[in-house]
C-alpha atoms as a PDB file:
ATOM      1  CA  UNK A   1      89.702  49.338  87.539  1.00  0.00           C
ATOM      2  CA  UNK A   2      90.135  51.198  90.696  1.00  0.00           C
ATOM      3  CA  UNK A   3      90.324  55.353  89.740  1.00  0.00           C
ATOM      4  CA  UNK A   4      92.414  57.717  92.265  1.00  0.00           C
ATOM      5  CA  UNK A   5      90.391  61.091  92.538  1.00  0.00           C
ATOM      6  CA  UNK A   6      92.445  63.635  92.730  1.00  0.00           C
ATOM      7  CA  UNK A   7      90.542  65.934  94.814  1.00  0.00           C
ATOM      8  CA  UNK A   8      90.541  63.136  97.909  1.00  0.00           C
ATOM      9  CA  UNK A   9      94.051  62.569  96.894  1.00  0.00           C
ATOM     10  CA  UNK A  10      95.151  66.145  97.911  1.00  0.00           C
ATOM     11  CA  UNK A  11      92.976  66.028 101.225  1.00  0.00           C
ATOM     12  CA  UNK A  12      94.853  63.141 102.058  1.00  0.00           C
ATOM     13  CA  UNK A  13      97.871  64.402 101.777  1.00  0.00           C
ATOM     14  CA  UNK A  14      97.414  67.592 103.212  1.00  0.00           C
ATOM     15  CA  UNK A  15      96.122  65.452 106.537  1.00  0.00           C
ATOM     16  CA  UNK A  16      99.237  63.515 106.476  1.00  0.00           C
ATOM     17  CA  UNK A  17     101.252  66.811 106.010  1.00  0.00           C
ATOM     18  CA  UNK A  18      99.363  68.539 108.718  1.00  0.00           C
ATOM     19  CA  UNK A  19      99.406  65.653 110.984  1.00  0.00           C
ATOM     20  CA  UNK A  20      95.842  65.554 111.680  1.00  0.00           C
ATOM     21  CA  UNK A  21      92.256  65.777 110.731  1.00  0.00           C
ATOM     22  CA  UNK A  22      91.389  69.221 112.605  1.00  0.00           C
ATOM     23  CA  UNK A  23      94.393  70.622 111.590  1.00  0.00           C
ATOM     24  CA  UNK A  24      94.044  69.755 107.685  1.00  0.00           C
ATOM     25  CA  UNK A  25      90.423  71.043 107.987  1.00  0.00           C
ATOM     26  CA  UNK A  26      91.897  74.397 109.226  1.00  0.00           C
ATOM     27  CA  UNK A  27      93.877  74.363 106.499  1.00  0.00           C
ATOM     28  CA  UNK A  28      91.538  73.396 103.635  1.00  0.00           C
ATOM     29  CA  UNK A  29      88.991  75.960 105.470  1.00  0.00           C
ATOM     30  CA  UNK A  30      86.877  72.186 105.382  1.00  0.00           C
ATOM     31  CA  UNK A  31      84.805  70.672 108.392  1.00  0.00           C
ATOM     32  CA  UNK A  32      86.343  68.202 110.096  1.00  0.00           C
ATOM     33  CA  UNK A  33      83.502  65.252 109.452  1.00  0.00           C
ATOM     34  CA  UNK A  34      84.195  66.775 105.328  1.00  0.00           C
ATOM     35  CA  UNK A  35      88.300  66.072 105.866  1.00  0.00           C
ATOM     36  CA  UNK A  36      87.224  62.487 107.365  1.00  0.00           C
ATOM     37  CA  UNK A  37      84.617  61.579 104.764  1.00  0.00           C
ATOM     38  CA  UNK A  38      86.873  62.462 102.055  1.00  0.00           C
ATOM     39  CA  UNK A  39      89.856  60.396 103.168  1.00  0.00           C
ATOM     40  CA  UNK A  40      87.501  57.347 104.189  1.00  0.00           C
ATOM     41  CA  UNK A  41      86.247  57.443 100.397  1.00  0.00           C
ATOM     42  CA  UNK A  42      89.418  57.253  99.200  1.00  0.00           C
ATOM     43  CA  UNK A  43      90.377  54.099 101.425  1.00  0.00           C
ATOM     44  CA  UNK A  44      87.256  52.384 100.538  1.00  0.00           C
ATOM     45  CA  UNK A  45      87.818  53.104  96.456  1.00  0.00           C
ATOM     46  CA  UNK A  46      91.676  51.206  97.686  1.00  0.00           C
ATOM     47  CA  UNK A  47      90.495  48.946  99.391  1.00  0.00           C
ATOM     48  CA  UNK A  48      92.685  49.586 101.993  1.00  0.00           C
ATOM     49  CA  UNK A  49      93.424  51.517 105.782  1.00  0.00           C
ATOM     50  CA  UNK A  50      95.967  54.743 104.358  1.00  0.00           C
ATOM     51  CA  UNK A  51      95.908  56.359 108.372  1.00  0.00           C
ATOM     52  CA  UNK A  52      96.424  55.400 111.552  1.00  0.00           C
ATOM     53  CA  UNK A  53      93.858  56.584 113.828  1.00  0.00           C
ATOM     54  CA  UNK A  54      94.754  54.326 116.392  1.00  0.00           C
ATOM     55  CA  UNK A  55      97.593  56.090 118.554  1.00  0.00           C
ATOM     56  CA  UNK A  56      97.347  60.124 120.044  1.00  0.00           C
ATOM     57  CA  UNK A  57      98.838  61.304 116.659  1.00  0.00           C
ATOM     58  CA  UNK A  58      97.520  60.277 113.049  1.00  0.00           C
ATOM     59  CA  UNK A  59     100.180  58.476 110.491  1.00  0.00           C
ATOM     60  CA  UNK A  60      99.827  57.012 107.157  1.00  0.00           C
ATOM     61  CA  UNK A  61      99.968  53.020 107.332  1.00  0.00           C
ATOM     62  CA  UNK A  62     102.754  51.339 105.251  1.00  0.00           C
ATOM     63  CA  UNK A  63      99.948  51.327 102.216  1.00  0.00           C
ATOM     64  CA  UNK A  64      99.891  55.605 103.218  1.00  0.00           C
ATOM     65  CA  UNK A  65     102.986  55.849 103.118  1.00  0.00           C
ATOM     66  CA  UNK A  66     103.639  53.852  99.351  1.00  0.00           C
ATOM     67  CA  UNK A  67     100.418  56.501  98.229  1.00  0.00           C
ATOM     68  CA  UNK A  68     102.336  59.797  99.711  1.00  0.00           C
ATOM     69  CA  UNK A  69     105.243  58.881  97.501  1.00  0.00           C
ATOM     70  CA  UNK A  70     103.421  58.317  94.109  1.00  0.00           C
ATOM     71  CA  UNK A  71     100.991  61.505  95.236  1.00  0.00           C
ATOM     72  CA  UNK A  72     104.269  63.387  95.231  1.00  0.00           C
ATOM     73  CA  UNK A  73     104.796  62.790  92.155  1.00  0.00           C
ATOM     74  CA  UNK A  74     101.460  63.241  90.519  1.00  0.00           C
ATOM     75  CA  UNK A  75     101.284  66.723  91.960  1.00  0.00           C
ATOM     76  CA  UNK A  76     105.159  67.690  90.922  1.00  0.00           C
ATOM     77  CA  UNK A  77     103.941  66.319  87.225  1.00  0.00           C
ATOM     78  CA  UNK A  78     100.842  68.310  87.706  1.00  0.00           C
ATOM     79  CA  UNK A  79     102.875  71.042  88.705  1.00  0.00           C
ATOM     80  CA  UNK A  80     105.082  70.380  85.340  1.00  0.00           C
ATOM     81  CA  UNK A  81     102.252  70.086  83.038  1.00  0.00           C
ATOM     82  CA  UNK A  82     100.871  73.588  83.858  1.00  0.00           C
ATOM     83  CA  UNK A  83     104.448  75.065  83.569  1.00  0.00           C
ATOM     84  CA  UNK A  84     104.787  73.247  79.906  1.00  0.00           C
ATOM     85  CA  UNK A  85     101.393  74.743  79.150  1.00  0.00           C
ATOM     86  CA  UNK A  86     102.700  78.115  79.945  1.00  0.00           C
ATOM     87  CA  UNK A  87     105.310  78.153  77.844  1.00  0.00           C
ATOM     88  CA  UNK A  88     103.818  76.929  74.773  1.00  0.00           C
ATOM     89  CA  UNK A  89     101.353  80.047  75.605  1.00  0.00           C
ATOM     90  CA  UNK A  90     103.898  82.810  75.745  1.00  0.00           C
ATOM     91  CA  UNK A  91     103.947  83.490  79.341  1.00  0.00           C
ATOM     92  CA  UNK A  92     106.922  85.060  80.712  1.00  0.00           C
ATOM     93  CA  UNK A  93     106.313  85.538  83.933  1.00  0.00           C
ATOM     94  CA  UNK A  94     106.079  83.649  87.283  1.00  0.00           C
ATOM     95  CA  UNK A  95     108.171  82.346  89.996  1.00  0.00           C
ATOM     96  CA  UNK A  96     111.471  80.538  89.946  1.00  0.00           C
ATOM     97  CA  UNK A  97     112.594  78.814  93.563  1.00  0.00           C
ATOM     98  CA  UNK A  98     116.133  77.830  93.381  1.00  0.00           C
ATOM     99  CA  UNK A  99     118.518  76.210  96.482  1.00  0.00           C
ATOM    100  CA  UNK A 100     121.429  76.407  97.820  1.00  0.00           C
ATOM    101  CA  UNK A 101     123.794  74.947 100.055  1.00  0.00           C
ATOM    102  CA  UNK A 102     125.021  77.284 102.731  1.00  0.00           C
ATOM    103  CA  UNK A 103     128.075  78.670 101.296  1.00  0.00           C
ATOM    104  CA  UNK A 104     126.500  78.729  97.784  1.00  0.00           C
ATOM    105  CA  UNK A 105     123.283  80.046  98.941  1.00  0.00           C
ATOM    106  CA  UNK A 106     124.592  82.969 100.686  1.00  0.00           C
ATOM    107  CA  UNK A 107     127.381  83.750  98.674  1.00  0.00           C
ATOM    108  CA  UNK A 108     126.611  82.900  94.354  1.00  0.00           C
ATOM    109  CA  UNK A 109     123.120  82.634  94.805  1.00  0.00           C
ATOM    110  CA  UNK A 110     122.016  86.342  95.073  1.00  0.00           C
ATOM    111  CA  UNK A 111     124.746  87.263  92.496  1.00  0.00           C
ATOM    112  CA  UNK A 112     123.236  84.635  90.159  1.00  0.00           C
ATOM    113  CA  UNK A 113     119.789  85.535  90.565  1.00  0.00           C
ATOM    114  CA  UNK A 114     120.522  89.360  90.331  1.00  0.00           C
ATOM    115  CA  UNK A 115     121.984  88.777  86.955  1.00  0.00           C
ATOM    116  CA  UNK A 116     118.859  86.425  86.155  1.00  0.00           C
ATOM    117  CA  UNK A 117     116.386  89.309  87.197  1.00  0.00           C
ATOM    118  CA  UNK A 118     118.435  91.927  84.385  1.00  0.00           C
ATOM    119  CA  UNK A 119     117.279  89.422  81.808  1.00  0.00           C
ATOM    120  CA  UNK A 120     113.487  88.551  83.223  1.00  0.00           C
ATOM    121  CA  UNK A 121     112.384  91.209  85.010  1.00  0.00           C
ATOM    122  CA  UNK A 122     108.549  89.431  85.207  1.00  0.00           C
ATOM    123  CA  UNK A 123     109.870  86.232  87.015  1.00  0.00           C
ATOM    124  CA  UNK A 124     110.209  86.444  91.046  1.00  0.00           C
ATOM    125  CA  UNK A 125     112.875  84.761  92.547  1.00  0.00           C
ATOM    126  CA  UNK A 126     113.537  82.767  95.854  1.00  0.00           C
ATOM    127  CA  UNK A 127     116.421  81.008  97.555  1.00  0.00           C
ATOM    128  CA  UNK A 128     116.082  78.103  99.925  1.00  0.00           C
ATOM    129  CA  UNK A 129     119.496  78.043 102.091  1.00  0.00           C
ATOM    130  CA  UNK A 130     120.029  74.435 103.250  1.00  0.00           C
ATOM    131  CA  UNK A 131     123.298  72.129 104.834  1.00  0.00           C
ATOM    132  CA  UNK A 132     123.833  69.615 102.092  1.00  0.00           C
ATOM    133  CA  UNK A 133     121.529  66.867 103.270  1.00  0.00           C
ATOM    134  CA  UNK A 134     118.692  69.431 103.637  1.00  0.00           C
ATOM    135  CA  UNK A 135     119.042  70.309 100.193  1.00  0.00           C
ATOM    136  CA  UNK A 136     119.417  67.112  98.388  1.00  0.00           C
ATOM    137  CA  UNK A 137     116.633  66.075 100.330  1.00  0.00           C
ATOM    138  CA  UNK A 138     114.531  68.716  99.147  1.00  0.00           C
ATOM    139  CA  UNK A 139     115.425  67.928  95.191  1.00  0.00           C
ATOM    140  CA  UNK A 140     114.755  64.429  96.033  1.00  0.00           C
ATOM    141  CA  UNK A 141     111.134  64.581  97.458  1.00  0.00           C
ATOM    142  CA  UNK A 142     110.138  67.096  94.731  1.00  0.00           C
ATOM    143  CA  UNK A 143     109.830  70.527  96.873  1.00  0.00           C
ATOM    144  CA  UNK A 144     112.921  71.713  95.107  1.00  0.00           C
ATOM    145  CA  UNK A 145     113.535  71.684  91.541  1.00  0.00           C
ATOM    146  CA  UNK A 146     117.041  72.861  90.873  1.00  0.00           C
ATOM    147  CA  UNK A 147     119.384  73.548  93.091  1.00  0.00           C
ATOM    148  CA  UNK A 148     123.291  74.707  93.091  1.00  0.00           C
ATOM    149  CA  UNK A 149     125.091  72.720  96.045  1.00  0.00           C
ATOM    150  CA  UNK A 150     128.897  72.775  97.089  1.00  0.00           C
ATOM    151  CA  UNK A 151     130.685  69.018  96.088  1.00  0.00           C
ATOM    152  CA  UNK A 152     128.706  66.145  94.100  1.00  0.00           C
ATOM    153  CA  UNK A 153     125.743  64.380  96.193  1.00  0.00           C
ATOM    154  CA  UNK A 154     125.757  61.330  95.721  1.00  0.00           C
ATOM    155  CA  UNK A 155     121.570  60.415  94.885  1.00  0.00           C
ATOM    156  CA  UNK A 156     121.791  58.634  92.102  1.00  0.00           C
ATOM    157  CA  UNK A 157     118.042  60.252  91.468  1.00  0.00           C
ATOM    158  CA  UNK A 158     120.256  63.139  90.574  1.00  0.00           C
ATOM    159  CA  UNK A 159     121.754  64.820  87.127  1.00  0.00           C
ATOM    160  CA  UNK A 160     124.247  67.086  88.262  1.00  0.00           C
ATOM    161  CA  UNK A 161     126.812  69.956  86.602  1.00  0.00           C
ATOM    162  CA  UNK A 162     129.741  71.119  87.687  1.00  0.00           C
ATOM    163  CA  UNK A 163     129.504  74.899  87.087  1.00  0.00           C
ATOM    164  CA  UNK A 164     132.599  76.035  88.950  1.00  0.00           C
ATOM    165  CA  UNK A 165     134.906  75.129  91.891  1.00  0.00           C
ATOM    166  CA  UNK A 166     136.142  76.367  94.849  1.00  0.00           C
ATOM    167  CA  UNK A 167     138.626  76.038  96.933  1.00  0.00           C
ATOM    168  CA  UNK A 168     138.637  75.623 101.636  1.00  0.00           C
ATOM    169  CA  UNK A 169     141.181  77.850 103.104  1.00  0.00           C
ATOM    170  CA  UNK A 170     143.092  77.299 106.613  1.00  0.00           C
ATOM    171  CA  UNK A 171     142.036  80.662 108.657  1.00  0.00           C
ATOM    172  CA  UNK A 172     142.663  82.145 111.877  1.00  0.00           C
ATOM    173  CA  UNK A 173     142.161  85.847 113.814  1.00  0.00           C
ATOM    174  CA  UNK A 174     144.852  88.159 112.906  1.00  0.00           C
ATOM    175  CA  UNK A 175     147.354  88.268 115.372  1.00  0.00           C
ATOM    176  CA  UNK A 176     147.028  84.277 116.023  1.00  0.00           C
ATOM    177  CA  UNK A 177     150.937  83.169 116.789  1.00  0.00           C
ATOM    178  CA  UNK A 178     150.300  80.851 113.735  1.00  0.00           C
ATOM    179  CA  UNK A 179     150.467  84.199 112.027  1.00  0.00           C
ATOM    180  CA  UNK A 180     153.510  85.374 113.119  1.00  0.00           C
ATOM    181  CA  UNK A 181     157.010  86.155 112.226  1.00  0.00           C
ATOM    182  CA  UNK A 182     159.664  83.344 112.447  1.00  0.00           C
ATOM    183  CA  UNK A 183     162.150  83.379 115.223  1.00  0.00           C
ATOM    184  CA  UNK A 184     164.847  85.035 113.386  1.00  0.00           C
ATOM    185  CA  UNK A 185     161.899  87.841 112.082  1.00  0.00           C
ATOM    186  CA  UNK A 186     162.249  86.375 108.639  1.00  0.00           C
ATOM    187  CA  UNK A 187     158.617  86.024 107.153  1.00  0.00           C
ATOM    188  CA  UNK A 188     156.928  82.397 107.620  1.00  0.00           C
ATOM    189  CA  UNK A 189     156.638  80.144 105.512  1.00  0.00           C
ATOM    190  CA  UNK A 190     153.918  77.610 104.352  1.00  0.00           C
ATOM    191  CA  UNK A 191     152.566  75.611 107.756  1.00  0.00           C
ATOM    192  CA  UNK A 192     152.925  71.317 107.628  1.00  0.00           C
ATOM    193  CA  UNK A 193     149.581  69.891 109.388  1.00  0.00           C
ATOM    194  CA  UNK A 194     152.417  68.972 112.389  1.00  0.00           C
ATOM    195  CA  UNK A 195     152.516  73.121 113.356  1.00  0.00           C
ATOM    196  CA  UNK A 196     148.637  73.089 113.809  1.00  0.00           C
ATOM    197  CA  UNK A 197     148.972  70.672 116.735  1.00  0.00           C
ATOM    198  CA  UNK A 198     147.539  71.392 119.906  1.00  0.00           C
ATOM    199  CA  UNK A 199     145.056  74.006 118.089  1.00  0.00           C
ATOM    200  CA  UNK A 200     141.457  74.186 118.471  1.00  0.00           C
ATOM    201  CA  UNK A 201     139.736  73.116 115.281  1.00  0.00           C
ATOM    202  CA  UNK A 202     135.783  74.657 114.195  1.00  0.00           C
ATOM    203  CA  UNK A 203     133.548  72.409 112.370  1.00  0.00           C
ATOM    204  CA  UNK A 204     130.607  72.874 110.099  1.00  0.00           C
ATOM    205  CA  UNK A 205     127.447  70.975 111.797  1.00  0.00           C
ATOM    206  CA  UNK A 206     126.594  67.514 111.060  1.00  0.00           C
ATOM    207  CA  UNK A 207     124.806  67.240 106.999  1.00  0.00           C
ATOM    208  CA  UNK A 208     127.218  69.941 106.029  1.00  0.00           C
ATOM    209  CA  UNK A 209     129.536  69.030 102.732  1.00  0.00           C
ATOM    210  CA  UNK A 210     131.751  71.315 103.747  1.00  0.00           C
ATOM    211  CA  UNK A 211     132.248  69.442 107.498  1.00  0.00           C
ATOM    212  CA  UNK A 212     132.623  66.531 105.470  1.00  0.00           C
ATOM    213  CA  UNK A 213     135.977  67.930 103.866  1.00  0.00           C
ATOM    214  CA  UNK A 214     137.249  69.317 106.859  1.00  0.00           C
ATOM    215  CA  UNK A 215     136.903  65.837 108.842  1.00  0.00           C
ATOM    216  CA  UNK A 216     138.623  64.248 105.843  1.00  0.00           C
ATOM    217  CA  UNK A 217     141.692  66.848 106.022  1.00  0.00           C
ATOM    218  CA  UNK A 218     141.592  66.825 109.624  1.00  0.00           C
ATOM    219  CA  UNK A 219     142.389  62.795 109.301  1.00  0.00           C
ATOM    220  CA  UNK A 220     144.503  63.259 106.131  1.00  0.00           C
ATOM    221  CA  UNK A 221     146.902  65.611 108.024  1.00  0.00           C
ATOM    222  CA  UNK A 222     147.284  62.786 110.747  1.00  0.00           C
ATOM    223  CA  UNK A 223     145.252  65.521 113.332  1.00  0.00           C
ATOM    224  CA  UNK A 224     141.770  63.960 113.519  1.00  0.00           C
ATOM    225  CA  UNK A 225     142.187  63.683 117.677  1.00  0.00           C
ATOM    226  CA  UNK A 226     142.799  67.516 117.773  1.00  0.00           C
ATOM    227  CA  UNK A 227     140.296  69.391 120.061  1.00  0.00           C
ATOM    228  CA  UNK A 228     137.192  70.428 118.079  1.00  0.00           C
ATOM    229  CA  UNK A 229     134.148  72.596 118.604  1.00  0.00           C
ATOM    230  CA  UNK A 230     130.862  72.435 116.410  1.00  0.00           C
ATOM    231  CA  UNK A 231     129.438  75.918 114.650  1.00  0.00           C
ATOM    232  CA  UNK A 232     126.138  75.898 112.505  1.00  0.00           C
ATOM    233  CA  UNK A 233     126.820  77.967 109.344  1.00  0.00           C
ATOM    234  CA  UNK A 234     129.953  79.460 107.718  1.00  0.00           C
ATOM    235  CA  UNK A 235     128.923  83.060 109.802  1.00  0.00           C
ATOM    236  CA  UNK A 236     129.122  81.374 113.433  1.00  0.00           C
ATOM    237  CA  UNK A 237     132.409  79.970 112.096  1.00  0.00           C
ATOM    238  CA  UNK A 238     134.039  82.985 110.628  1.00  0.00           C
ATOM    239  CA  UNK A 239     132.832  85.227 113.482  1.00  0.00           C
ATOM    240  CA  UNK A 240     134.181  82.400 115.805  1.00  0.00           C
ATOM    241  CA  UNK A 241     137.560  82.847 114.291  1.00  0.00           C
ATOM    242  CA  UNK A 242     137.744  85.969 114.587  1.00  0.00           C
ATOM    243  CA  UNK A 243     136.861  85.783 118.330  1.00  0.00           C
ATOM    244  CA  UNK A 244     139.944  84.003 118.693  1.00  0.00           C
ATOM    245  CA  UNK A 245     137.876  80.499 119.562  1.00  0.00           C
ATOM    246  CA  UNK A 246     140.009  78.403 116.749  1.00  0.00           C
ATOM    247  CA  UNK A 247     141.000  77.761 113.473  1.00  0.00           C
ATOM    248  CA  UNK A 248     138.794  76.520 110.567  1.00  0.00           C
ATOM    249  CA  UNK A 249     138.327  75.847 107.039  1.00  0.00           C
ATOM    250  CA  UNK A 250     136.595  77.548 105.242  1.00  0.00           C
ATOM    251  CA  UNK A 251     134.928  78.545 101.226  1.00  0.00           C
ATOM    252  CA  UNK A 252     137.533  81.214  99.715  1.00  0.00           C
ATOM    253  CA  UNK A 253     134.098  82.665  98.530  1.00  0.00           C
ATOM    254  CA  UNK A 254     132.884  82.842 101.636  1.00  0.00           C
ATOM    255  CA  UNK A 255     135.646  84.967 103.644  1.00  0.00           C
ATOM    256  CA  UNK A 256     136.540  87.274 100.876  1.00  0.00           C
ATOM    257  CA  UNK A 257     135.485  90.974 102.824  1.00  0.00           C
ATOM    258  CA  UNK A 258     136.733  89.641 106.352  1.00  0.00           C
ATOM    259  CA  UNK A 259     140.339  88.981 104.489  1.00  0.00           C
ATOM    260  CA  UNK A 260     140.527  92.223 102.320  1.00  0.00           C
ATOM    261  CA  UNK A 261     139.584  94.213 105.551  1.00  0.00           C
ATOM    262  CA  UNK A 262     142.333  92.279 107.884  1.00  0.00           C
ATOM    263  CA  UNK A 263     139.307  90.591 109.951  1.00  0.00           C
ATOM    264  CA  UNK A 264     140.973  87.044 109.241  1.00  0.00           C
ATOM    265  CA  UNK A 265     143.845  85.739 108.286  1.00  0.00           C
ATOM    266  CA  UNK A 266     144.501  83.173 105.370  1.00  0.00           C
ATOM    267  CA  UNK A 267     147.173  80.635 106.749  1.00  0.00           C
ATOM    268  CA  UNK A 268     149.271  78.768 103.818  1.00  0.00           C
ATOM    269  CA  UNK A 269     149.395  75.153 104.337  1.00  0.00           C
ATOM    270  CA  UNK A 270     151.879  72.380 102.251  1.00  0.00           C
ATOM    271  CA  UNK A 271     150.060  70.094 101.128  1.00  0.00           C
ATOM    272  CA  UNK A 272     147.418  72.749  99.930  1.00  0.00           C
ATOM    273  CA  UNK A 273     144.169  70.985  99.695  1.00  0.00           C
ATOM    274  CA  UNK A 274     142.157  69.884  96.330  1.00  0.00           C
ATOM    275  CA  UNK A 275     139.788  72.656  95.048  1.00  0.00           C
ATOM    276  CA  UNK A 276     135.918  70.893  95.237  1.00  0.00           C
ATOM    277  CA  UNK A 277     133.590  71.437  92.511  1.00  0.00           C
ATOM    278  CA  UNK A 278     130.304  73.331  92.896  1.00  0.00           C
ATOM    279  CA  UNK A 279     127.242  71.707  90.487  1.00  0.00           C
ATOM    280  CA  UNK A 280     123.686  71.945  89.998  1.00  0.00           C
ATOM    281  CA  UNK A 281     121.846  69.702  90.362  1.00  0.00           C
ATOM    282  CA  UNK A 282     118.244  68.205  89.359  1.00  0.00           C
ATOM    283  CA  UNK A 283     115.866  65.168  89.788  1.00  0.00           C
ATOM    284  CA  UNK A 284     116.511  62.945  86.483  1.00  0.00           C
ATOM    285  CA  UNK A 285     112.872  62.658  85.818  1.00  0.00           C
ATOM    286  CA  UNK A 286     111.880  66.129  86.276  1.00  0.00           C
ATOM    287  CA  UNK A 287     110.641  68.474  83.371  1.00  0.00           C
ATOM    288  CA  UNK A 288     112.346  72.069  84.459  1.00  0.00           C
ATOM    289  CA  UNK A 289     110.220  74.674  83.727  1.00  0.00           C
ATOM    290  CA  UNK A 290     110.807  77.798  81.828  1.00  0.00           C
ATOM    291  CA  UNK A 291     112.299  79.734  84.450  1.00  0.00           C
ATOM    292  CA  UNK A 292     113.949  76.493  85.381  1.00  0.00           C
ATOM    293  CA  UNK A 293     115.717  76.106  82.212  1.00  0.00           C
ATOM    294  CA  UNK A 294     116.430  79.576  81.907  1.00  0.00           C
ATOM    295  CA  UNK A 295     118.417  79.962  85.056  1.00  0.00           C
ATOM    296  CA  UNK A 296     120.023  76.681  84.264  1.00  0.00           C
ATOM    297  CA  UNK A 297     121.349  78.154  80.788  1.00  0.00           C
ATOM    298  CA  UNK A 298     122.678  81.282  82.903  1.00  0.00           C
ATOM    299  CA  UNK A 299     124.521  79.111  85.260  1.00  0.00           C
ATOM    300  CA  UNK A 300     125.965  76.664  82.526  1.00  0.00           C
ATOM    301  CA  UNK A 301     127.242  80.173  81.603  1.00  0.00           C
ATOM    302  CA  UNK A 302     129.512  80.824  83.892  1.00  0.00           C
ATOM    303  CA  UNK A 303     133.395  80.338  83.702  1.00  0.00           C
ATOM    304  CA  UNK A 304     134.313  82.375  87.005  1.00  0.00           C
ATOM    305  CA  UNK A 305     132.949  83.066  90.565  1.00  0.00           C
ATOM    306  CA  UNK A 306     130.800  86.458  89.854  1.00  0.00           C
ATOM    307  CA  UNK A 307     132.373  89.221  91.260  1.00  0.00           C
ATOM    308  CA  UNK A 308     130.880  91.178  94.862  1.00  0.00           C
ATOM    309  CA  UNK A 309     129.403  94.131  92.764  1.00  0.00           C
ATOM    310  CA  UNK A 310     127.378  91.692  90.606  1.00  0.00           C
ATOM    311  CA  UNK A 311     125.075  91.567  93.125  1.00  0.00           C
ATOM    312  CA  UNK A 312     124.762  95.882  93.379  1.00  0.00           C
ATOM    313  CA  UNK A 313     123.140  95.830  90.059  1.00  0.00           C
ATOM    314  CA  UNK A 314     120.100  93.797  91.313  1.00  0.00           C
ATOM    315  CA  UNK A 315     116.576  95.079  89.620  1.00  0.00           C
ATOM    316  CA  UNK A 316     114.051  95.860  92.282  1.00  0.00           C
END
């Protein structure tokens, strides 16, 4: 019965990682000929080539690749078993990672995690900001455990909670003759999708949920040939709006200060669109750890988006 060491396993992976031999060996703080040995072991105990040594750059063979997967996961359960381990010991500290998708990340995540920090002061905490598909992907190859992400991915790898919801919202710069008076001076009224024509519409960059939703409104309000510009992030957007570049949607969450302090306007559009939901989500087949769990019991907490000063009462 063929036995994976462990040990070999890990050089191998960090050489696939690292994309080389030398480089892996930097990284290892390993000779080069030590790196080599070790991963030529490991295909001889397999039976089988796991690189490609053949072309200017190395790369796992197809049998590399089906061993990076299931290495994955070893280390993740690994990973798992130490964090079970702690708990059963009483530890209470450590490190919890949590992501985000770009709206969340930047605007719920600190909030959440300053409220987390009040109750476990011991535990360090980091956000990984991500579009949608950088995110899910993340959760999906194991570098992520939990994450809270705007709209429901659709991995079926993935158990997911809807925690809140949130709504996009039609904005343009103050002053914008969408914003104006009527003709007679009377205040406007609601905007149809036909008054919008001929405007210049922003869009989220490709992998972003939140593009996603605008495409579909742009085509659901008969306006998906309108002139369009790409932004990367909801900042670049609002502060593109502002400019004067175009009109957008965007998170209610995310455009709160700019709309209290008359640095964008909210335009009211009939129909209004559908609030989305915002969940968190996990790999099926993961074991959370303590801090894990934890922060997931704070989140399935929550009834209502936490307010701005939330995030005021962080702990250093």
């Amino acid at each position: 019965m063929t036995q994976l060491n462990l040990h070999r396993l890990s050089i191998f992976m960090t050489v696939v990682e690292s994309g080389g031999f030398s480089a892996a060996a930097q990284k290892l703080y390993m000779s080069q000929p030590s790196v080599s040995n070790h991963v030529r072991n490991l295909e001889q105990s397999l039976q089988t080539t796991l690189i490609d040594r053949s072309g200017p750059r190395i790369r796992p063979t197809a049998e590399g690749e089906v061993l990076v997967e299931y290495a994955r996961r070893v280390f993740l359960l690994t990973e798992e078993a130490v964090a079970a381990i702690r708990e059963v010991s009483g530890v209470q500290s450590g490190r919890l990672e949590v992501g985000g998708t770009t709206t969340v990340g930047t605007y719920l995540l600190p909030r959440l995690l300053a409220r987390f920090r009040e109750r476990h002061r011991n535990i360090e905490c980091d956000i990984v900001v991500g579009n949608n598909g950088q995110i899910v992907k993340r959760l999906l190859d194991g570098e992520l455990g939990l994450a809270i992400v705007a709209g429901q991915p659709g991995a079926p790898q993935l158990k997911t909670e809807t925690v809140l919801d949130e709504r996009l919202l039609l904005v343009a710069a103050p002053g914008h003759h969408l914003t104006r008076a009527a003709g007679d001076g009377s205040p406007r009224g609601a905007l149809t999708p036909k008054d919008l024509a001929g405007e210049r519409f922003l869009l989220r960059e490709p992998g972003s949920q939140t593009r996603d939703l605008q495409e579909a409104a742009l085509i659901g309000w008969d306006l998906d040939d309108m002139a369009k510009a790409d932004m990367w992030g909801p900042e670049t957007i609002k502060q593109s709006v502002a400019a004067g570049l175009g009109i957008s949607l965007i998170s209610e969450h995310a455009i709160d200060s700019e709309v209290r302090e008359g640095r964008l306007t909210v335009l009211e559009i009939e129909p209004p669109l559908r609030s989305r939901p915002v969940v968190v989500a996990y790999r099926r087949d993961r074991l959370l750890s303590p801090a894990e769990r934890a922060f997931l019991g704070l989140v399935r907490g929550l009834r209502t988006w936490p307010a701005l000063d939330d995030g005021q009462r962080a702990v250093a």
